[in-house]
Protein backbone atom coordinates (compact mmCIF):
# COMPACT_ATOMS: atom_id res chain seq x y z
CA UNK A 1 0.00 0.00 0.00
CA UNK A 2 1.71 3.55 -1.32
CA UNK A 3 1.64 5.77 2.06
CA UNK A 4 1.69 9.78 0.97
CA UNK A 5 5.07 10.97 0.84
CA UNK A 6 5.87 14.69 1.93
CA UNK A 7 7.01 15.33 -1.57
CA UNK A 8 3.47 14.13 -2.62
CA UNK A 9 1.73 16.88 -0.87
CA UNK A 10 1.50 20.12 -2.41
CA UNK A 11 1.61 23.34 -0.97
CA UNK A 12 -2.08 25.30 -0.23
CA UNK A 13 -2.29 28.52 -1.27
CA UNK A 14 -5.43 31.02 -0.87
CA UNK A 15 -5.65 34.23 -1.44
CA UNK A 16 -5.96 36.68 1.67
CA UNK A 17 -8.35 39.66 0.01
CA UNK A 18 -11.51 37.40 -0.29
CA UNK A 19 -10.94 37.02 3.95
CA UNK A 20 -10.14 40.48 4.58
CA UNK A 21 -13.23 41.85 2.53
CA UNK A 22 -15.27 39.33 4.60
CA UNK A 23 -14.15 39.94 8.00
CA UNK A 24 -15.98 43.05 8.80
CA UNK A 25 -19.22 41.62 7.46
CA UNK A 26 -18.80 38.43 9.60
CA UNK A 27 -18.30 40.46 12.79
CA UNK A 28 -20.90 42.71 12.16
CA UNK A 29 -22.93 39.29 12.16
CA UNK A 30 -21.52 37.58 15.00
CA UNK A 31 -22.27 40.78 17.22
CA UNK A 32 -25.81 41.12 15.84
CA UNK A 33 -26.76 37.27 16.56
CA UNK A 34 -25.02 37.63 19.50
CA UNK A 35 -27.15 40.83 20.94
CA UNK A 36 -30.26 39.18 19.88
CA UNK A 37 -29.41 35.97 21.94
CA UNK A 38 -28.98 38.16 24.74
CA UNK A 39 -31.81 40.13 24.39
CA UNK A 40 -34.33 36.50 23.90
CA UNK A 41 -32.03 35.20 27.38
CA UNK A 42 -32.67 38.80 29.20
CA UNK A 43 -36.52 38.06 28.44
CA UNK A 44 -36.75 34.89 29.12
CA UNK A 45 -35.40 35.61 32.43
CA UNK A 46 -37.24 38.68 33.04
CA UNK A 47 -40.59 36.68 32.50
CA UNK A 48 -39.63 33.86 34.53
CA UNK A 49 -38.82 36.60 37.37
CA UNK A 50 -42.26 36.97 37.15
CA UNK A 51 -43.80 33.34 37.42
CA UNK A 52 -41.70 33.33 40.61
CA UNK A 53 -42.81 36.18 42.19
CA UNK A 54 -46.71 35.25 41.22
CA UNK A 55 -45.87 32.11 42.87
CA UNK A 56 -44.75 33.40 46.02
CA UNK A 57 -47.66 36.09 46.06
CA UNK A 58 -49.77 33.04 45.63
CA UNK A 59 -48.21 31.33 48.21
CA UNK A 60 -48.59 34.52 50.57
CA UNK A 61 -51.99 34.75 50.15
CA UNK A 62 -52.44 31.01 50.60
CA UNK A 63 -50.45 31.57 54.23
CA UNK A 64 -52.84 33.89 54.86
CA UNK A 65 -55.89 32.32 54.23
CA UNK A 66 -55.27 29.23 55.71
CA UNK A 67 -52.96 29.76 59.13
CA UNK A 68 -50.15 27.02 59.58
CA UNK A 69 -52.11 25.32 62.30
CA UNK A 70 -54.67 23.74 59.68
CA UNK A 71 -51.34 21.99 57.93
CA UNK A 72 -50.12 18.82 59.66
CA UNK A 73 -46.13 17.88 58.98
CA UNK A 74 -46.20 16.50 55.53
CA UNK A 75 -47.86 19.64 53.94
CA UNK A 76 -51.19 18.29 53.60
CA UNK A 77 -54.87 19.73 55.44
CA UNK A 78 -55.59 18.33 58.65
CA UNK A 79 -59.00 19.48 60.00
CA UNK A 80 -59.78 16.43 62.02
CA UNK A 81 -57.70 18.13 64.83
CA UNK A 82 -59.02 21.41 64.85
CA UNK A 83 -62.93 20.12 64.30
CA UNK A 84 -65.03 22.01 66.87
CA UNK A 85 -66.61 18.51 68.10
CA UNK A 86 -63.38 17.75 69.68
């Protein structure tokens, strides 16, 4: 089996002015995908900020409907303590 001799190989040559034209359009790309990922992770995160804090509103209004003596240890209603024919 012939293996590929360095002699075999030729040297690769490309021209440099196709890059350099190219280069300040390829930025210009990079930064504008990049500042629109940003902006789409910034909203994202904004509107999950707000699930959160509806949660814990919901949760604070839940606390004060129903007082922590109506809850037994594993989180669920327990009434049959606090019935009034006790």
């Amino acid at each position: 089996m012939p293996y590929l001799q360095a002699r075999d190989v030729h040297q690769l040559a490309l021209p440099a002015l196709p890059f350099s034209i190219m280069m300040p359009a390829l930025s210009l790309l990079l930064v504008f995908r990049t500042n629109t990922a940003y902006s789409r992770w910034n909203e994202a995160r904004t509107l999950w900020g707000g699930v959160v804090n509806s949660c814990r509103n919901v949760v604070r209004q839940s606390n004060t409907f129903f007082p922590v003596r109506f809850f037994c240890f594993f989180g669920t209603l327990s009434f049959s303590e606090h019935s009034p024919t006790h």
